[in-house]
N, C-alpha and C. Protein backbone atom coordinates (compact mmCIF):
# COMPACT_ATOMS: atom_id res chain seq x y z
N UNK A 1 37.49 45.10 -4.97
CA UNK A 1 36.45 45.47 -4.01
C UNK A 1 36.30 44.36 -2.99
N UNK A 2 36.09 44.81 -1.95
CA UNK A 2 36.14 43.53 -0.50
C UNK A 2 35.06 43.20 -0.82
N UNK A 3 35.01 41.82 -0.37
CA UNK A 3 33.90 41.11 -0.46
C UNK A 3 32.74 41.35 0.36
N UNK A 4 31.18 41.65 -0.08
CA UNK A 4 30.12 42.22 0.69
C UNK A 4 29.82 43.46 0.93
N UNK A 5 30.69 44.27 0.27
CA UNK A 5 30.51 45.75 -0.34
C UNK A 5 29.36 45.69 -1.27
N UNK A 6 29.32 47.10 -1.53
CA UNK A 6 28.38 47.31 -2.80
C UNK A 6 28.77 48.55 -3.66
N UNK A 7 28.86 48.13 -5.00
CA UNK A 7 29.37 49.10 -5.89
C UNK A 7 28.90 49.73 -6.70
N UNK A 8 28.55 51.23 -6.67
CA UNK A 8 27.74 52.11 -7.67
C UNK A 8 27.79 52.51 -9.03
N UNK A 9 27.77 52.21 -10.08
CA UNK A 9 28.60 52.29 -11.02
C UNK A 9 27.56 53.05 -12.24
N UNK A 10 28.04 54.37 -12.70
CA UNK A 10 27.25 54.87 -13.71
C UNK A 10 28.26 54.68 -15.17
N UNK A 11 27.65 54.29 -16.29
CA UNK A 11 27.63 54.39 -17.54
C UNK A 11 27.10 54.88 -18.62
N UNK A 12 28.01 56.25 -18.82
CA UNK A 12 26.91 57.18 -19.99
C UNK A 12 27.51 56.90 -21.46
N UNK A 13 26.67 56.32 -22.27
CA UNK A 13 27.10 55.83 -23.58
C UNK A 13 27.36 56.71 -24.38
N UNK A 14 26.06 58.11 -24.16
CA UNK A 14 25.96 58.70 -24.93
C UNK A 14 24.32 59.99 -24.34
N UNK A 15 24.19 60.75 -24.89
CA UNK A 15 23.75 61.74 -24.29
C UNK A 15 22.02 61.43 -23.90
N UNK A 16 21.78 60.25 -24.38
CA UNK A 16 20.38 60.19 -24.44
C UNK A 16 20.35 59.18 -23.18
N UNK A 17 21.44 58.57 -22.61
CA UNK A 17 21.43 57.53 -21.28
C UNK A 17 22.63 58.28 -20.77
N UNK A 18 22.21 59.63 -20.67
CA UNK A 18 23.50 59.96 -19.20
C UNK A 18 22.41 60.00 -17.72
N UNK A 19 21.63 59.40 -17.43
CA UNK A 19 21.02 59.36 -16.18
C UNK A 19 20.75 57.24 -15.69
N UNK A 20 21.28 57.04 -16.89
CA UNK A 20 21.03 55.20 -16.44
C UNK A 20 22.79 55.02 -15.48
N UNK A 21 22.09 54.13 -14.61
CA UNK A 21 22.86 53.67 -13.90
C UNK A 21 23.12 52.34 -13.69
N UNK A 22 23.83 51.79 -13.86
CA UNK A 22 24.57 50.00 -13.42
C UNK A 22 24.87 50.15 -12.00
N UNK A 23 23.79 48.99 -11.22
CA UNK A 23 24.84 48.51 -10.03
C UNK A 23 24.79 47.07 -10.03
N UNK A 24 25.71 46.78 -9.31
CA UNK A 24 26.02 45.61 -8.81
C UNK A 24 26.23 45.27 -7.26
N UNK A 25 25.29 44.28 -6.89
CA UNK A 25 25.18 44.10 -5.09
C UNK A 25 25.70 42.85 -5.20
N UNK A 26 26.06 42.51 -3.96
CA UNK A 26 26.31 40.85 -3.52
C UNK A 26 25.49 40.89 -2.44
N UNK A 27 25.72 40.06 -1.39
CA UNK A 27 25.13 39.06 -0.67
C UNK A 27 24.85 40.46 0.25
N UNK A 28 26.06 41.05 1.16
CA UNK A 28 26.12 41.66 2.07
C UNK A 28 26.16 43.40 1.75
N UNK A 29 26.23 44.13 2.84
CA UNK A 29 26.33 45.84 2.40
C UNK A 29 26.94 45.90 3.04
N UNK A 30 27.75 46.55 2.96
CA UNK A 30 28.16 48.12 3.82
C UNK A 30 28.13 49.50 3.51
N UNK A 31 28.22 50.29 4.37
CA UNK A 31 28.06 51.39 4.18
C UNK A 31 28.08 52.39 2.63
N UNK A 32 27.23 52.58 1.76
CA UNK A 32 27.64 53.24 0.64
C UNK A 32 29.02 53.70 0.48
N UNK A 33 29.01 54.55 1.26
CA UNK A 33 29.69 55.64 1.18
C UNK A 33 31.37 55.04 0.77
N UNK A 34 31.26 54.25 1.21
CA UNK A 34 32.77 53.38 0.72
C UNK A 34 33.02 53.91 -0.50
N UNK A 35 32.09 53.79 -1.69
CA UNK A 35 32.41 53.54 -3.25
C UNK A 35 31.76 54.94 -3.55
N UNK A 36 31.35 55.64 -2.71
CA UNK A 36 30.94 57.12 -3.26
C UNK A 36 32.04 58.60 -3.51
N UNK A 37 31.98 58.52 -4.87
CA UNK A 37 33.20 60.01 -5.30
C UNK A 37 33.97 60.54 -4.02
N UNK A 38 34.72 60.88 -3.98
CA UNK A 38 35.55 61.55 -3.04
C UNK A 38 36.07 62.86 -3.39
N UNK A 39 36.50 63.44 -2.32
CA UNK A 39 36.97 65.15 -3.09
C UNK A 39 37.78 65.01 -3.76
N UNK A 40 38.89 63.70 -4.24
CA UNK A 40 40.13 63.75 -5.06
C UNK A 40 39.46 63.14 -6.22
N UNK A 41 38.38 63.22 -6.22
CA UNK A 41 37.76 62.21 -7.66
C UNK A 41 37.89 63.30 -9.16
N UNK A 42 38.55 63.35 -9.71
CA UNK A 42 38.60 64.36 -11.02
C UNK A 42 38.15 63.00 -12.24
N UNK A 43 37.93 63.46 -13.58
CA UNK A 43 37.49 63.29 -15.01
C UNK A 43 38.55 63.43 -15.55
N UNK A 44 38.88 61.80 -15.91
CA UNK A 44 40.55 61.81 -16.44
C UNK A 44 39.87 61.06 -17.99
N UNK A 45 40.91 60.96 -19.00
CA UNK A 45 40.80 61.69 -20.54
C UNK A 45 41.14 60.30 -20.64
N UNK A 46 40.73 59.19 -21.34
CA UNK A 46 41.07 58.07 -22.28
C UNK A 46 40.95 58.50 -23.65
N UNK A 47 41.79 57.58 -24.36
CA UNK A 47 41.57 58.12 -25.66
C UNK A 47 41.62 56.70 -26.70
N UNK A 48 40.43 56.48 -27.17
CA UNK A 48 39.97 54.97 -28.15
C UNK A 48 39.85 55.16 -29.13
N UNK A 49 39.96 54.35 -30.04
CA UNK A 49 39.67 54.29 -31.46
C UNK A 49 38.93 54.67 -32.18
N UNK A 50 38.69 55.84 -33.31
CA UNK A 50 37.18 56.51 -33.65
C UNK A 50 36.48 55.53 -34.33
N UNK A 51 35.46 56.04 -33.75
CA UNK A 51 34.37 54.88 -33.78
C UNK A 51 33.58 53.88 -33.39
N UNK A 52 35.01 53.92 -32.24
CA UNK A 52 34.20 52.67 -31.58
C UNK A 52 34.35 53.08 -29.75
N UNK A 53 34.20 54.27 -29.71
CA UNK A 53 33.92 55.02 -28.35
C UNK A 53 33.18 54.04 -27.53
N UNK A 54 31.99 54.09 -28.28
CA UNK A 54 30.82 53.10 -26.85
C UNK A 54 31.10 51.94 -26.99
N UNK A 55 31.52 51.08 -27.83
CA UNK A 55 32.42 50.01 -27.46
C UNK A 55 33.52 49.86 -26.48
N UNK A 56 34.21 50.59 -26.95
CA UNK A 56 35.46 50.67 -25.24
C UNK A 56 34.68 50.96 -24.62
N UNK A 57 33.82 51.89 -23.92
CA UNK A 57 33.42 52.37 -22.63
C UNK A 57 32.43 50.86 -22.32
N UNK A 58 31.93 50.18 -23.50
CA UNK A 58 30.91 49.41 -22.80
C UNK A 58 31.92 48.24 -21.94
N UNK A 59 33.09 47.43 -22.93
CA UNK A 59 34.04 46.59 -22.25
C UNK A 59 34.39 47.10 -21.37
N UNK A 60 35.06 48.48 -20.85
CA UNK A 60 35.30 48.84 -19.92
C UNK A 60 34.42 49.18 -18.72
N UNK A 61 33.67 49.54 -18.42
CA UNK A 61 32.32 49.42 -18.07
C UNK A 61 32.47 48.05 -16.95
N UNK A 62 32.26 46.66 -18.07
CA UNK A 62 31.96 45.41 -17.58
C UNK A 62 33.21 44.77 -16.78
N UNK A 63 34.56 45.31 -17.83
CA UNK A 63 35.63 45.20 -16.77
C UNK A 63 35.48 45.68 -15.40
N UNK A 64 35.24 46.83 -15.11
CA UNK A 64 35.11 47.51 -13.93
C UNK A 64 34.27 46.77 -13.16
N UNK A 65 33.09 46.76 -13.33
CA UNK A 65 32.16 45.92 -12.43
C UNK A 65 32.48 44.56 -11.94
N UNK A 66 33.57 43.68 -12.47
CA UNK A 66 34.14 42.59 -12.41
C UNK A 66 35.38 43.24 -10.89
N UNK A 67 36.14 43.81 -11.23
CA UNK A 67 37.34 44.23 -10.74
C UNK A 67 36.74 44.67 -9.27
N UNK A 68 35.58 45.31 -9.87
CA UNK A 68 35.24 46.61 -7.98
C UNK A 68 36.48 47.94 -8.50
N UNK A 69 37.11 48.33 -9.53
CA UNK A 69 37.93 49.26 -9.09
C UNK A 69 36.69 50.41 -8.83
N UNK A 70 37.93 51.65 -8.19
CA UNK A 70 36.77 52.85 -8.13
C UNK A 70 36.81 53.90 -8.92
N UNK A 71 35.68 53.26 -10.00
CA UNK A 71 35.50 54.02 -11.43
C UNK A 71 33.94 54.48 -11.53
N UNK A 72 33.74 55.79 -11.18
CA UNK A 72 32.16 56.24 -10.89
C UNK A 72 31.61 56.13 -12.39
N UNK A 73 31.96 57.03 -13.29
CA UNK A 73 31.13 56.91 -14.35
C UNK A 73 31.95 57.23 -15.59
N UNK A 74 31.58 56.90 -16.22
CA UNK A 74 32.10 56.88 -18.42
C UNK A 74 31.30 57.43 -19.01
N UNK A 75 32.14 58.34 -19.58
CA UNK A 75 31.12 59.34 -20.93
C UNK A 75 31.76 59.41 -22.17
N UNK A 76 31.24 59.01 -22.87
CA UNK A 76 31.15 58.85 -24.55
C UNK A 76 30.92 59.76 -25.19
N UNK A 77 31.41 60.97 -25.17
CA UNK A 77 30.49 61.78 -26.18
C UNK A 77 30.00 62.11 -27.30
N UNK A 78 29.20 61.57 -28.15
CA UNK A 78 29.41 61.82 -29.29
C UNK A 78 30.09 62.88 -30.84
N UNK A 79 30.45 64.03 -29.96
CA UNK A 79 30.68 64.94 -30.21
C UNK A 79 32.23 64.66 -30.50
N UNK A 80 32.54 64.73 -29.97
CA UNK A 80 33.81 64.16 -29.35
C UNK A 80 35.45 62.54 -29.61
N UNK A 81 34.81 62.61 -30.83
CA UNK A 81 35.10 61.36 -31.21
C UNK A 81 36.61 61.06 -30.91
N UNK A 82 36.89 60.14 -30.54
CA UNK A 82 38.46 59.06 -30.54
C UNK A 82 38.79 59.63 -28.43
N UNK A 83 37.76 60.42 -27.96
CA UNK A 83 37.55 60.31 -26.57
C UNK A 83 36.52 59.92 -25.52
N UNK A 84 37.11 59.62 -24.54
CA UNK A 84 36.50 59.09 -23.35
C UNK A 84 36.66 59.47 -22.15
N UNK A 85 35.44 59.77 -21.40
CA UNK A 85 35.74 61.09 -19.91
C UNK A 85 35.60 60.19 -19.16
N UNK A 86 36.32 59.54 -17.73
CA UNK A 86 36.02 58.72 -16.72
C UNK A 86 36.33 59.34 -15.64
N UNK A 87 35.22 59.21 -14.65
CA UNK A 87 35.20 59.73 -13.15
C UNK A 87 35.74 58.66 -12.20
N UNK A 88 36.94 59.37 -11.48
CA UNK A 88 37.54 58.27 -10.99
C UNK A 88 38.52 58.61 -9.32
N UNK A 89 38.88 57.98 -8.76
CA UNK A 89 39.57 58.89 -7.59
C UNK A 89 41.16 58.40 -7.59
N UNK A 90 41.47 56.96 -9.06
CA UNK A 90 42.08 56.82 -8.55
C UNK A 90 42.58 56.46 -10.51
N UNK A 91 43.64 57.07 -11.19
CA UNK A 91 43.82 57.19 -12.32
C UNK A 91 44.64 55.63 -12.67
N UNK A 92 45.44 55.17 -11.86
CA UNK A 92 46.39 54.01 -11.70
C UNK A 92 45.04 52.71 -12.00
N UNK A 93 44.14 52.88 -11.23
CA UNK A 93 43.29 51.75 -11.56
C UNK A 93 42.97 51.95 -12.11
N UNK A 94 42.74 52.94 -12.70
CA UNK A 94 41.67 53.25 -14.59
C UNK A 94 43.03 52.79 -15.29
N UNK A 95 44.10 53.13 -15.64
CA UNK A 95 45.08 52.50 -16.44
C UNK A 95 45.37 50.85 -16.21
N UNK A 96 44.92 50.75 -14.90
CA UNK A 96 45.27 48.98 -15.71
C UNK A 96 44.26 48.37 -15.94
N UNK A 97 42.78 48.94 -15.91
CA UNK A 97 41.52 48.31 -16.70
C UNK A 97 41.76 48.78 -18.14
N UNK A 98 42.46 49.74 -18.43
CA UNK A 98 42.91 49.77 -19.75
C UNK A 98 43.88 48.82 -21.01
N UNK A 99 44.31 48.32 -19.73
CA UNK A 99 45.55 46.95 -20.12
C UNK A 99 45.14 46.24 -20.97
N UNK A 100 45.33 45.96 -22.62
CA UNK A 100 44.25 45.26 -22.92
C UNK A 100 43.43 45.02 -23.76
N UNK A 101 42.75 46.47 -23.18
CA UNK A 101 40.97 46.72 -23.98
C UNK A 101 41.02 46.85 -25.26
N UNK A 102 39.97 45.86 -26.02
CA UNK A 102 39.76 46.25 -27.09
C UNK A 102 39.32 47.95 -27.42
N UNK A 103 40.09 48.29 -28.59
CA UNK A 103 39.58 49.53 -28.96
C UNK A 103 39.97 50.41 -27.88
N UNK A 104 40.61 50.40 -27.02
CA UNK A 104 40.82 51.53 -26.08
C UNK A 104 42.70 51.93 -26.33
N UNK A 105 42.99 52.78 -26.64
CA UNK A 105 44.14 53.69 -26.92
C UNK A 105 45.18 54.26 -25.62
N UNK A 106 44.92 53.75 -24.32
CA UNK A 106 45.29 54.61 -23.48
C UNK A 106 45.00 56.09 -22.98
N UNK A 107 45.49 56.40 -21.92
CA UNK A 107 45.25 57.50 -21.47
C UNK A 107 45.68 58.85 -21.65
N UNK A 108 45.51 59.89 -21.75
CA UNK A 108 46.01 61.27 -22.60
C UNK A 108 46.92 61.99 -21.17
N UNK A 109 47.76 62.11 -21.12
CA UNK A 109 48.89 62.19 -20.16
C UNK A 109 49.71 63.40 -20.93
N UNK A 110 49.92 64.12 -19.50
CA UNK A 110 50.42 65.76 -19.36
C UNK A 110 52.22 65.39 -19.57
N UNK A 111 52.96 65.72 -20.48
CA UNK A 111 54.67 65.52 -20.56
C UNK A 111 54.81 66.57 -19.15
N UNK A 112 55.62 65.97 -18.15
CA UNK A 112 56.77 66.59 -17.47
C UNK A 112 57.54 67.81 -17.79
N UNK A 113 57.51 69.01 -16.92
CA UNK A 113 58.83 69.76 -17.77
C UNK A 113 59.91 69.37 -17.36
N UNK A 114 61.14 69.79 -18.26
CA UNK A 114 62.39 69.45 -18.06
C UNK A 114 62.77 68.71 -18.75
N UNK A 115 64.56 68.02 -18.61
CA UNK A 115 65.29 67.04 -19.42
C UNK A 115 65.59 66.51 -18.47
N UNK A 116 65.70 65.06 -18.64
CA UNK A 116 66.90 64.22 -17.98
C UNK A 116 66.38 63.93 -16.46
N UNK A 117 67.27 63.91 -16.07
CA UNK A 117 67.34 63.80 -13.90
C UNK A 117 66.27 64.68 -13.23
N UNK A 118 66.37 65.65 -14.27
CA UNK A 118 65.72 67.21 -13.63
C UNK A 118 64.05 66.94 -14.18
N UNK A 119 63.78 66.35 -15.43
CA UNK A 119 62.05 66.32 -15.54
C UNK A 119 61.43 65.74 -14.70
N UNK A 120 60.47 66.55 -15.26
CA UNK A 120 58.88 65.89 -13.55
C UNK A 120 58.45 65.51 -14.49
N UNK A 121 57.53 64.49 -13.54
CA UNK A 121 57.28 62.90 -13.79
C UNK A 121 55.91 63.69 -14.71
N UNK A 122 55.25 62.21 -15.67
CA UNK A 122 54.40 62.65 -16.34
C UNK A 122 53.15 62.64 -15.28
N UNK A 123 51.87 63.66 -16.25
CA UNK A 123 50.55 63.31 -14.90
C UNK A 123 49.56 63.30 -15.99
N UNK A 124 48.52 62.26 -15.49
CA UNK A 124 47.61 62.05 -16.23
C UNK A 124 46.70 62.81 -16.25
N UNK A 125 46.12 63.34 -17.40
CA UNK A 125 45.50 64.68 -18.15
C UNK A 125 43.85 64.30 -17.64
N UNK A 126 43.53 65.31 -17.55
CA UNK A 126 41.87 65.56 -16.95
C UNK A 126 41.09 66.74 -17.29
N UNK A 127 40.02 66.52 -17.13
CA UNK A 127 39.25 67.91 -17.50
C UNK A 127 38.23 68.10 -16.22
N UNK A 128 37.39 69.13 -16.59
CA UNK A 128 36.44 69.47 -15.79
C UNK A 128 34.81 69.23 -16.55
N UNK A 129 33.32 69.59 -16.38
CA UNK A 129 32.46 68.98 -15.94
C UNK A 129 32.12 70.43 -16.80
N UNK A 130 32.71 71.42 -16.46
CA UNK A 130 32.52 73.23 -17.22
C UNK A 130 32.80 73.00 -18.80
N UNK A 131 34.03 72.38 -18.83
CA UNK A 131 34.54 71.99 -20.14
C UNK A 131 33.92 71.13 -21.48
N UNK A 132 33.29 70.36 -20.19
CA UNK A 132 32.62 69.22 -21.34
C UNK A 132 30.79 69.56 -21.57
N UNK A 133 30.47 70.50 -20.89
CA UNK A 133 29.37 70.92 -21.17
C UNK A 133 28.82 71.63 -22.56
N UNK A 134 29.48 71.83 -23.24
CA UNK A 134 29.26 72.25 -24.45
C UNK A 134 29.15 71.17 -25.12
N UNK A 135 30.01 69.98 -24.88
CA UNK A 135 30.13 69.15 -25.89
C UNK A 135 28.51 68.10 -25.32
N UNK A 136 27.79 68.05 -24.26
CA UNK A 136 26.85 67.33 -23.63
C UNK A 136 25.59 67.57 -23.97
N UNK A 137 25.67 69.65 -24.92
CA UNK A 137 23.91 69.85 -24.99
C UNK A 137 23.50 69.75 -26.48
N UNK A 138 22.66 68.79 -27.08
CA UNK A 138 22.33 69.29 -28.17
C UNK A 138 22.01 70.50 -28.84
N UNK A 139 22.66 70.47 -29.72
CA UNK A 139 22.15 71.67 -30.73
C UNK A 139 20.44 72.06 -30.26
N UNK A 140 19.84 73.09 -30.46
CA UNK A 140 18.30 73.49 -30.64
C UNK A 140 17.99 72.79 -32.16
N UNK A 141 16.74 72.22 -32.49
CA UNK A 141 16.17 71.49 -33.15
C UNK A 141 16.43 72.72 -34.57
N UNK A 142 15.94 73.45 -34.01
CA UNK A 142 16.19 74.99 -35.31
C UNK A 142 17.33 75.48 -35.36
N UNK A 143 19.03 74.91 -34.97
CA UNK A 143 20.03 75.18 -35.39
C UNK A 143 20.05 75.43 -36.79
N UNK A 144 20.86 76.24 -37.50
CA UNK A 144 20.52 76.31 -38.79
C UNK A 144 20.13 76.60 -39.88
N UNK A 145 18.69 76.92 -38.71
CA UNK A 145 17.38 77.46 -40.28
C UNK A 145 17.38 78.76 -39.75
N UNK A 146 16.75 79.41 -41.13
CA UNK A 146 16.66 81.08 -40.96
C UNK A 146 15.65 81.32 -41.67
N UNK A 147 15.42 83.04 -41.25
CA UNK A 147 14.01 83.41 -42.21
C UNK A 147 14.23 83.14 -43.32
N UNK A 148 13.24 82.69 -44.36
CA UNK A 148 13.61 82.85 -45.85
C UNK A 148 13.90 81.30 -46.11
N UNK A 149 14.64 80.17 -45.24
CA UNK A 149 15.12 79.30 -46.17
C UNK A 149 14.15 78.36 -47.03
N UNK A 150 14.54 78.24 -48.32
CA UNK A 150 13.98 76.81 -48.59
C UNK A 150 13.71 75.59 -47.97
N UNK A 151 13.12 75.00 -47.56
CA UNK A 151 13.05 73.28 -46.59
C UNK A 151 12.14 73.04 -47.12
N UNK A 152 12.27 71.31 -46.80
CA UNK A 152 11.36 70.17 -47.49
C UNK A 152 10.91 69.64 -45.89
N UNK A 153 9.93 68.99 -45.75
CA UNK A 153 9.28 68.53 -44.74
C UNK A 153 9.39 67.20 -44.44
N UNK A 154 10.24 66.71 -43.66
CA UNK A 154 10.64 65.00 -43.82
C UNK A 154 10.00 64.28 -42.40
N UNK A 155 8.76 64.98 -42.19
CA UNK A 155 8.51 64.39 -41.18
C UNK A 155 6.79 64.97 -40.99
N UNK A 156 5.98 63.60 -40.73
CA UNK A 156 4.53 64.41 -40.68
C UNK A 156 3.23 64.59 -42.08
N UNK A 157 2.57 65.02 -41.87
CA UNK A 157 1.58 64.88 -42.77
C UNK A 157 1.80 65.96 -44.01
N UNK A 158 2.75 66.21 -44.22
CA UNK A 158 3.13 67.33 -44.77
C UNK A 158 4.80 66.78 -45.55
N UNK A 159 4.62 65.59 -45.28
CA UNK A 159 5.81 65.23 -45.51
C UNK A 159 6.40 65.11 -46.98
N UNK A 160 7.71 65.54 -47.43
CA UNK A 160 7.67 65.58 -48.89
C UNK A 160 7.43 66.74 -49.25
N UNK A 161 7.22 67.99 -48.61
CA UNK A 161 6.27 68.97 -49.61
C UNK A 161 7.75 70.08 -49.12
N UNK A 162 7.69 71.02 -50.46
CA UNK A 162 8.87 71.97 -50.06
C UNK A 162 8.11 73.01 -49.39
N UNK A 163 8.75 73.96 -48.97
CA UNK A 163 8.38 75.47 -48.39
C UNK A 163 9.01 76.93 -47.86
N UNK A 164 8.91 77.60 -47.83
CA UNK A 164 9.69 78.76 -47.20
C UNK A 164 9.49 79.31 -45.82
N UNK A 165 10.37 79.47 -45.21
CA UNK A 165 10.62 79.87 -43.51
C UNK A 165 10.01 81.21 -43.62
N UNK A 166 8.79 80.96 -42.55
CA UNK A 166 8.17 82.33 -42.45
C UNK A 166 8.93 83.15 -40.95
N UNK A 167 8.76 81.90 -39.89
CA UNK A 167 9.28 82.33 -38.87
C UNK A 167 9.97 81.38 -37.93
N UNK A 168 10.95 81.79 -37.34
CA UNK A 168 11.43 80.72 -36.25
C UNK A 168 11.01 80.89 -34.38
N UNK A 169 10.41 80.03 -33.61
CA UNK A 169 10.21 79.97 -32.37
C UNK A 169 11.24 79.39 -32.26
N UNK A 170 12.32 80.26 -31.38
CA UNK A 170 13.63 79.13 -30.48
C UNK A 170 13.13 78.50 -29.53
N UNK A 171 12.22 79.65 -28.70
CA UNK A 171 11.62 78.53 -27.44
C UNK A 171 10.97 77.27 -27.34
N UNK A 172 10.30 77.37 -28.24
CA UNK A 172 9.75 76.03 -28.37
C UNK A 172 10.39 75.17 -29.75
N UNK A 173 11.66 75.66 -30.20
CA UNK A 173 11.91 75.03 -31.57
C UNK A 173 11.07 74.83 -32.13
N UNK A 174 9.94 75.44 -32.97
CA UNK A 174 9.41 75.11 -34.40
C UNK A 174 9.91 76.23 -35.70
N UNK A 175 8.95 76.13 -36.60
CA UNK A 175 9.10 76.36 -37.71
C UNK A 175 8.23 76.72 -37.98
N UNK A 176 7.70 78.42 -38.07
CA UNK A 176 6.44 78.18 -39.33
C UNK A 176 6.32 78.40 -40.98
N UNK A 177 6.20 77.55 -41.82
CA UNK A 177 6.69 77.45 -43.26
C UNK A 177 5.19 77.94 -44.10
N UNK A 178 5.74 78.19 -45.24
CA UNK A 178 4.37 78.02 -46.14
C UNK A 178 4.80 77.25 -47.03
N UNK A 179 3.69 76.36 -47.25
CA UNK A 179 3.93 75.52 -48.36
C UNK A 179 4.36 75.39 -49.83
N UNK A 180 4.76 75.49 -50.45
CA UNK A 180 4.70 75.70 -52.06
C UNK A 180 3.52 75.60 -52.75
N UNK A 181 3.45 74.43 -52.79
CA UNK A 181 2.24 73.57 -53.26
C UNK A 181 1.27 73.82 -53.15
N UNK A 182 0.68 74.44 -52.16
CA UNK A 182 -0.79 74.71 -51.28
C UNK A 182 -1.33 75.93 -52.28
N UNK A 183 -2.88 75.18 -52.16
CA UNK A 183 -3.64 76.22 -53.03
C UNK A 183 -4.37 77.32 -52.05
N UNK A 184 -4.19 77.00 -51.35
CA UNK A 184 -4.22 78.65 -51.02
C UNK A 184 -2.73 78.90 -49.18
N UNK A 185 -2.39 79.80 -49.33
CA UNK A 185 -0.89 80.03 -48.85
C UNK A 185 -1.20 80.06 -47.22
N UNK A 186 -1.56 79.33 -46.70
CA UNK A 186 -1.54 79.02 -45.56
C UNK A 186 -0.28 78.78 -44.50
N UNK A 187 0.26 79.37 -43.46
CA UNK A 187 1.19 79.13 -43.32
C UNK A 187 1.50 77.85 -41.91
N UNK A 188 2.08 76.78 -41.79
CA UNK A 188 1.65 75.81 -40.90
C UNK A 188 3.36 75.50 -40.20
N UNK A 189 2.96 75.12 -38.60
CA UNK A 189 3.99 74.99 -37.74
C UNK A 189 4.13 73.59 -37.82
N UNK A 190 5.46 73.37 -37.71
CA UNK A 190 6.12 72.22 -37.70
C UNK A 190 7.02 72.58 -36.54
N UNK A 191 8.01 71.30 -35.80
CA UNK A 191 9.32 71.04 -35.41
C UNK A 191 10.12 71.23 -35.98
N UNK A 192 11.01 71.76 -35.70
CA UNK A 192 12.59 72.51 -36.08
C UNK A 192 13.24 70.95 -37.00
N UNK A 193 12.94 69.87 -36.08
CA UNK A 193 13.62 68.97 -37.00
C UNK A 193 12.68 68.04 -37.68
N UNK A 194 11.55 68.36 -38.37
CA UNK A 194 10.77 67.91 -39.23
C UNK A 194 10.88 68.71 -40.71
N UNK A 195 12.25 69.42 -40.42
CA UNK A 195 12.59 70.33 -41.60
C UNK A 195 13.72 70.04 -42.40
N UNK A 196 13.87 69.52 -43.81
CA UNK A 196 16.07 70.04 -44.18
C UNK A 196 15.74 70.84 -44.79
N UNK A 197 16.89 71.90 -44.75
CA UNK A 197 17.25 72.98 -45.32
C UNK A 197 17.64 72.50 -46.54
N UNK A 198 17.17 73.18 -47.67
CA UNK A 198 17.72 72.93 -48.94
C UNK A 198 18.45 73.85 -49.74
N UNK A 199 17.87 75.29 -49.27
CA UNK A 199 18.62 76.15 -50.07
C UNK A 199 18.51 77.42 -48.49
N UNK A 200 19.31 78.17 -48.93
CA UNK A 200 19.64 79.51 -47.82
C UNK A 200 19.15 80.70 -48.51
N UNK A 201 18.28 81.62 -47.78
CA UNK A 201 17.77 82.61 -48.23
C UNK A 201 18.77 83.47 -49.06
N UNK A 202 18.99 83.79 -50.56
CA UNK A 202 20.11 84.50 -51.32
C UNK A 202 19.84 86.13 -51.08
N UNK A 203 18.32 86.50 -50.47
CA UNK A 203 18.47 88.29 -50.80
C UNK A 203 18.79 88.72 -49.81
């Protein structure tokens, strides 16, 4: 990056900081727009070590901000393990911040067709923004539970106590259970995830 630029740089670890952003300024500006996505900017595929996803993305990350290359943002997904999504315009400089990296595996690259003289060259593999959206939304808090199930209450004043699924709200994810225990059968709302399932309704 020329000196007295300014570089925008997002880092998503993971689904609960995909809106934090890293920048880095120096002395002078110019125009944003320098370091802002471009229409050739696609989401090219790294692929790291399971487990240690937000580790590579974080070294890489700090590499980048050192370098100035033009690397918009890193996604970790949890879902997703032994990969890494990077927004980028320019795949050559994401591979040699890869040079290196702890925990980072290289890049997931498309084989050429053909043999010999005649194959085309390899191209580095990418996705889209459509694709990875499934893997970006959490489950609903009430994934899971159904009328009838058994659950224990692991969360709340109620906590510890077993009960049976009277009803499920998706919209608002709760739960309304009745207690076991309770001397008289009252039935009380909880959060979808103030619940484990212990047993599945058998009739």
């Amino acid at each position: 990056m020329a000196q007295g630029s300014t570089h925008n740089f997002r880092f998503t670890g993971d689904l609960d900081k995909m809106a934090r952003f890293l920048e880095e300024q120096e002395e002078e500006e110019q125009p944003a727009s320098l370091d802002a996505p471009s229409s050739d900017t696609k989401i090219y595929v790294m692929k790291s070590q399971i487990g240690h996803e937000r580790t590579a993305s974080e070294r890489l990350a700090d590499r980048i901000r050192r370098s100035g290359a033009p690397i918009f943002s890193i996604l970790a997904p949890p879902k997703l393990r032994g990969f890494i999504f990077v927004e980028t315009n320019s795949p050559e400089a994401l591979r040699d911040n890869l040079k290196g990296l702890t925990h980072a595996r290289g890049m997931v690259m498309n084989r050429g067709k053909g043999y010999g003289r005649s194959k085309e060259p390899d191209t580095f593999g990418t996705t889209t923004l459509e694709e990875l959206k499934p893997h970006l939304t959490p489950p609903p808090a009430v994934s899971g539970i159904e009328d009838g199930n058994i659950v224990e209450v692991i969360s709340g004043p109620f906590k510890g106590e077993k009960a049976r699924v009277q009803r499920i709200d998706l919209a608002k994810e709760e739960v309304t259970v009745e207690l076991f225990e309770a001397m008289v059968p009252i039935p009380i709302t909880v959060r979808g995830d103030h619940v484990r399932v212990l047993e599945k309704d058998v009739n």
